[in-house]
PDB file of N, CA and C in Angstrom:
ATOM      1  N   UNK A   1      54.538 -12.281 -69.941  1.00  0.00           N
ATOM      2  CA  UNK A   1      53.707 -13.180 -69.193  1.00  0.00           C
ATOM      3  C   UNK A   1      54.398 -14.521 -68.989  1.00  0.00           C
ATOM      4  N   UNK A   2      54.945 -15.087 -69.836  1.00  0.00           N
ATOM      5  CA  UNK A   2      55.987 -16.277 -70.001  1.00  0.00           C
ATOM      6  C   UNK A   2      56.766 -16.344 -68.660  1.00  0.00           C
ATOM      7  N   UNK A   3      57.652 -15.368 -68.124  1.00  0.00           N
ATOM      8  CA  UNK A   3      58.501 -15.740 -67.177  1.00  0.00           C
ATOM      9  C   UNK A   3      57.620 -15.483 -65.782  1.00  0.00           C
ATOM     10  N   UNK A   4      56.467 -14.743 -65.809  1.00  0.00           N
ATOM     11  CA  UNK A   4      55.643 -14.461 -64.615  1.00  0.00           C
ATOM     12  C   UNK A   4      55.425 -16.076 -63.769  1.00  0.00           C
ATOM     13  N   UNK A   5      54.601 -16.665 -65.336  1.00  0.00           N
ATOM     14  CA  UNK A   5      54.242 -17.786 -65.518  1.00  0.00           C
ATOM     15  C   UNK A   5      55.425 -19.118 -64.802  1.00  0.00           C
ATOM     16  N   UNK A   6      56.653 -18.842 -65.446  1.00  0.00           N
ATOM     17  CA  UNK A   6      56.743 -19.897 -64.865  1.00  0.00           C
ATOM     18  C   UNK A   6      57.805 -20.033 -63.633  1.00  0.00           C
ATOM     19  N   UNK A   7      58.051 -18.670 -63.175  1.00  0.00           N
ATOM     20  CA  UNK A   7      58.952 -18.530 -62.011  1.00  0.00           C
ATOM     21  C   UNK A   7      57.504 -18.935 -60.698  1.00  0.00           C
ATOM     22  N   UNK A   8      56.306 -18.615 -61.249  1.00  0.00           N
ATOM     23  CA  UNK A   8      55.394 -19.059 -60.258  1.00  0.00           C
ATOM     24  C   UNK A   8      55.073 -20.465 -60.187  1.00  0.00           C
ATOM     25  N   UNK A   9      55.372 -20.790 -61.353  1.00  0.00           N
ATOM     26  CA  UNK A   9      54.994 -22.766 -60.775  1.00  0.00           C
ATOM     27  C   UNK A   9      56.538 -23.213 -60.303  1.00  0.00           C
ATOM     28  N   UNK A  10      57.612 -22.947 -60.760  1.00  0.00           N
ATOM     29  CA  UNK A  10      59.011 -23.007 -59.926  1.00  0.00           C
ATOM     30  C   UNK A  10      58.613 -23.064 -58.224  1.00  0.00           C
ATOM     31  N   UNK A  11      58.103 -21.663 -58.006  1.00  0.00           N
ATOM     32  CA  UNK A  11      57.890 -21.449 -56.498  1.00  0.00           C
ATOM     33  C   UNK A  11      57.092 -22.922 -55.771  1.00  0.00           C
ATOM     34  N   UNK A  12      55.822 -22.759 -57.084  1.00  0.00           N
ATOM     35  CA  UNK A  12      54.572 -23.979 -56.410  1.00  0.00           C
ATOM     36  C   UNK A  12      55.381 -24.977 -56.000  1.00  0.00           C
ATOM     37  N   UNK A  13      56.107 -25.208 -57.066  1.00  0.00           N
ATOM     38  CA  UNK A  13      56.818 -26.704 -57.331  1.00  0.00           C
ATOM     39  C   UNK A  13      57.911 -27.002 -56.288  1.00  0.00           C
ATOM     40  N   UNK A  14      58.677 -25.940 -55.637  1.00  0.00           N
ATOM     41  CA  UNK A  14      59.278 -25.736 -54.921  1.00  0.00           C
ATOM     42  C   UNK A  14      59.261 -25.851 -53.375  1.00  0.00           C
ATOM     43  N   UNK A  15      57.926 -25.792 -53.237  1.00  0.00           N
ATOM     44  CA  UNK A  15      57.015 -25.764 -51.978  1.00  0.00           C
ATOM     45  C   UNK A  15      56.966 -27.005 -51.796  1.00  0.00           C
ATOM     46  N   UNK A  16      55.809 -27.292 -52.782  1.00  0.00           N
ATOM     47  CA  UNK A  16      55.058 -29.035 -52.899  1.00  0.00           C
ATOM     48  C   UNK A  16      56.367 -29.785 -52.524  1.00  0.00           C
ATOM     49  N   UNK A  17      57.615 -29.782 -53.113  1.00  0.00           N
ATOM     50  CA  UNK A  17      58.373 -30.968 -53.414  1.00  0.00           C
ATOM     51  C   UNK A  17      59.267 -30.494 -51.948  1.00  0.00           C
ATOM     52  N   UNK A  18      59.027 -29.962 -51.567  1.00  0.00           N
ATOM     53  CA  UNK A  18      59.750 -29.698 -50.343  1.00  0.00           C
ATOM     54  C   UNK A  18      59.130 -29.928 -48.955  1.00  0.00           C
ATOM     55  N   UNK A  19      57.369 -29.998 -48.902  1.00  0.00           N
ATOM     56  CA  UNK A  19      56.949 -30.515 -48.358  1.00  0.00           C
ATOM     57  C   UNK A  19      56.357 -31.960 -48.271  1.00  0.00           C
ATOM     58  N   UNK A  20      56.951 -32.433 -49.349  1.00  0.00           N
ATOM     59  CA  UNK A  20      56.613 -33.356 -48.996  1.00  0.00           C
ATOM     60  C   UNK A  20      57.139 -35.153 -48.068  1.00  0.00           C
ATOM     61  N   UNK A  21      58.501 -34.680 -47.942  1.00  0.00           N
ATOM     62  CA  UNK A  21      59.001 -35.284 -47.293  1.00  0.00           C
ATOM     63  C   UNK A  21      58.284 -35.512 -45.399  1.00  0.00           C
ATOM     64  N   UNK A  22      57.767 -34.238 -45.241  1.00  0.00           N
ATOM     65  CA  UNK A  22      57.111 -33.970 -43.857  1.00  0.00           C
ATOM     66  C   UNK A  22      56.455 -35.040 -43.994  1.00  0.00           C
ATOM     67  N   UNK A  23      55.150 -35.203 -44.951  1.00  0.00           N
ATOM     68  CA  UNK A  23      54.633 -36.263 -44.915  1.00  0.00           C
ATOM     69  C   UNK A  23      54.761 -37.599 -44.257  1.00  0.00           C
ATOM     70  N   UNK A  24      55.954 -38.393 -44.625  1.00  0.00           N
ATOM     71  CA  UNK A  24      56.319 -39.373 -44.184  1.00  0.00           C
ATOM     72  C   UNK A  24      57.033 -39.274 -42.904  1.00  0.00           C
ATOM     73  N   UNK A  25      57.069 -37.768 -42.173  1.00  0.00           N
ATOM     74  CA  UNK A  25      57.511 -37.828 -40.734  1.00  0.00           C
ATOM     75  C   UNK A  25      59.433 -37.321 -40.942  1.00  0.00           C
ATOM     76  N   UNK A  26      59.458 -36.568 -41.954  1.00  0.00           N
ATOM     77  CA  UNK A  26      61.084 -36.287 -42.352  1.00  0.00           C
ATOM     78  C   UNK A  26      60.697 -34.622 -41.482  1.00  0.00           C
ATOM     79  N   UNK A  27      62.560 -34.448 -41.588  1.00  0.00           N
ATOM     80  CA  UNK A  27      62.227 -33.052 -41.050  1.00  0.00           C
ATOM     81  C   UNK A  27      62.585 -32.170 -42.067  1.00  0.00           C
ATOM     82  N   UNK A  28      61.865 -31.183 -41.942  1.00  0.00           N
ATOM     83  CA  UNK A  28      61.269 -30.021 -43.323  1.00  0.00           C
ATOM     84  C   UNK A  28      62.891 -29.135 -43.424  1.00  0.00           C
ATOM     85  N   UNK A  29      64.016 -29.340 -42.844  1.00  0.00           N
ATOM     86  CA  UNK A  29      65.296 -29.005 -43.766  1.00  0.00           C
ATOM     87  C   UNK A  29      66.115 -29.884 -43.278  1.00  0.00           C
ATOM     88  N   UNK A  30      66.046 -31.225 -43.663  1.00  0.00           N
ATOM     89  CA  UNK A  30      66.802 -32.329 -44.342  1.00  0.00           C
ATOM     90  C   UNK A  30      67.347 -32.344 -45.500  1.00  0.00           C
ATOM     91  N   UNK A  31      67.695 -33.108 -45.538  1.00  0.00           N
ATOM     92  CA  UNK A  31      68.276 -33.349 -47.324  1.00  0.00           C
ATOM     93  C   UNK A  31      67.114 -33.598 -47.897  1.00  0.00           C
ATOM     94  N   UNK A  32      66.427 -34.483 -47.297  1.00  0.00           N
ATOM     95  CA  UNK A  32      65.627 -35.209 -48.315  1.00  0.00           C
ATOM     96  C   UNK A  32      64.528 -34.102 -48.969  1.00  0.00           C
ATOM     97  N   UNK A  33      64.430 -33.311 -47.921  1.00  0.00           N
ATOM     98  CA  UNK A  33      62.930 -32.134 -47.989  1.00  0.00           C
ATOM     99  C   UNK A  33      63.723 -31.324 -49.500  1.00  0.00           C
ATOM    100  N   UNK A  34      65.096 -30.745 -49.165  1.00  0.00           N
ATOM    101  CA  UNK A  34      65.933 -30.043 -50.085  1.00  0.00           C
ATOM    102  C   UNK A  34      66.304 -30.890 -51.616  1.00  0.00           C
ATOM    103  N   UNK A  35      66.214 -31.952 -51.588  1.00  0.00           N
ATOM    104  CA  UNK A  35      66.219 -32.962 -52.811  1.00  0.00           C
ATOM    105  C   UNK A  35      64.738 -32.505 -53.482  1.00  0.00           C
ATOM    106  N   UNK A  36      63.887 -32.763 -52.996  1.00  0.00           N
ATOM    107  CA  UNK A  36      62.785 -33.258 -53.437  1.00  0.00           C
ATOM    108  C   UNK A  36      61.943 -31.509 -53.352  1.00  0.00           C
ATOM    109  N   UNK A  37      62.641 -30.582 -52.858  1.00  0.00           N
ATOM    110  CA  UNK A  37      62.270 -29.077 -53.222  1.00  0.00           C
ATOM    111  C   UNK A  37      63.220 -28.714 -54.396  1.00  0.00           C
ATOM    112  N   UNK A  38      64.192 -29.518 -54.548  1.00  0.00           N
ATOM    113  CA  UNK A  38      64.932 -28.927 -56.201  1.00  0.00           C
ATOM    114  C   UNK A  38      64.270 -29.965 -57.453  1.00  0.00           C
ATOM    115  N   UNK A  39      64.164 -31.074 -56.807  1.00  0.00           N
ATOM    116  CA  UNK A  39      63.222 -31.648 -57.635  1.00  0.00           C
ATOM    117  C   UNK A  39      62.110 -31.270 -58.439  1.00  0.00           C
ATOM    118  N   UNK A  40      61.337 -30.783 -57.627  1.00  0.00           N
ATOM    119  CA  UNK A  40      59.669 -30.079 -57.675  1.00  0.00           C
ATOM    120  C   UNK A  40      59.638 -28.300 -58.224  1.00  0.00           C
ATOM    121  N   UNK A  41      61.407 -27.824 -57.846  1.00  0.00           N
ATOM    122  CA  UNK A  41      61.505 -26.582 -58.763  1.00  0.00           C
ATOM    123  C   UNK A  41      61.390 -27.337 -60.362  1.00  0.00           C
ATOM    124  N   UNK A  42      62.435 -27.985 -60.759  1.00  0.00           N
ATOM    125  CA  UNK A  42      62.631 -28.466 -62.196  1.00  0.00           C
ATOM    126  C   UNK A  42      61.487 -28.827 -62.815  1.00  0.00           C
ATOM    127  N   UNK A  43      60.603 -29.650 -61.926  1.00  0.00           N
ATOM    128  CA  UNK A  43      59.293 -29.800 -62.745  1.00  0.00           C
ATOM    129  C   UNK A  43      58.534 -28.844 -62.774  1.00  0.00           C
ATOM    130  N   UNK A  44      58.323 -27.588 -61.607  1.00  0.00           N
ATOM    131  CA  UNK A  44      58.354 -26.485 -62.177  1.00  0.00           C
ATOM    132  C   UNK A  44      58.179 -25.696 -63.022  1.00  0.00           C
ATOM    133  N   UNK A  45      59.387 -25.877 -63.673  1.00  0.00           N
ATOM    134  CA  UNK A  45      59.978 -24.860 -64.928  1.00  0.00           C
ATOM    135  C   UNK A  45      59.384 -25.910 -66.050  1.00  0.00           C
ATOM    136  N   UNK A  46      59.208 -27.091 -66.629  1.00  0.00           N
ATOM    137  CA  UNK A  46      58.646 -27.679 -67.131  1.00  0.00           C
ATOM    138  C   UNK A  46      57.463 -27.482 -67.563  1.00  0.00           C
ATOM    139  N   UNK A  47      56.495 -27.413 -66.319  1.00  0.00           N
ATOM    140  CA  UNK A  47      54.924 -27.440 -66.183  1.00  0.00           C
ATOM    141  C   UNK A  47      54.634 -25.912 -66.318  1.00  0.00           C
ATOM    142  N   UNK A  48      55.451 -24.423 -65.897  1.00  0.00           N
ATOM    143  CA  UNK A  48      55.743 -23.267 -66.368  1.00  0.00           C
ATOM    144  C   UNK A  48      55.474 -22.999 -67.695  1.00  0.00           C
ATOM    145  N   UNK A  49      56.295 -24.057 -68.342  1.00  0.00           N
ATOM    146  CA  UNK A  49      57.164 -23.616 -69.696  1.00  0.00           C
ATOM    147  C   UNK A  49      55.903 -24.125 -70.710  1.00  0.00           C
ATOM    148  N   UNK A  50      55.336 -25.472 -70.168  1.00  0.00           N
ATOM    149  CA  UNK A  50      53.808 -25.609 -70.997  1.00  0.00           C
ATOM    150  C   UNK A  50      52.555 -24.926 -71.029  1.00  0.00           C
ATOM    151  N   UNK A  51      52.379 -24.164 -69.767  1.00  0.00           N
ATOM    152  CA  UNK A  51      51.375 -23.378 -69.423  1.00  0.00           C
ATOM    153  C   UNK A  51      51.618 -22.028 -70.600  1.00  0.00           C
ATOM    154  N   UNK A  52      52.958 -21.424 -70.237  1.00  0.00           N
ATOM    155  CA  UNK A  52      53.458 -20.094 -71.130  1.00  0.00           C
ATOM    156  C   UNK A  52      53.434 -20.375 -72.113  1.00  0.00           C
ATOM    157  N   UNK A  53      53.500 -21.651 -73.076  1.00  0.00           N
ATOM    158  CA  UNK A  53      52.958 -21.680 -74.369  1.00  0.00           C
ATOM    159  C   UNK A  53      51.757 -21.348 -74.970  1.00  0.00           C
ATOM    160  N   UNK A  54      51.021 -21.933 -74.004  1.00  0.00           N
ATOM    161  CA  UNK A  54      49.840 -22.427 -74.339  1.00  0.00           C
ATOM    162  C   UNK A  54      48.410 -20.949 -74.428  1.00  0.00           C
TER     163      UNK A  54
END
């Protein structure tokens, strides 16, 4: 259940942090979108890794 767990908030996190550059009017494969989608993987695996404990 552990890795189910947190390859799926990776994905979430992956999404979120990748959309969110759109927000401010960026375009969705920029750098910035791709920064801030590897960003939002790492926290991810973080927020994953507390859930699969728990």
């Amino acid at each position: 259940m552990g890795r189910g767990v947190i390859g799926m908030c990776v994905l979430i996190g992956s999404f979120v942090g990748g959309y969110v550059p759109v927000l401010w009017g960026a375009s969705s494969l920029g750098a910035e979108s791709l920064l801030f989608g590897g960003v939002g993987g790492i926290v991810g695996v973080f927020v994953g890794a507390r859930f699969a404990d728990s």
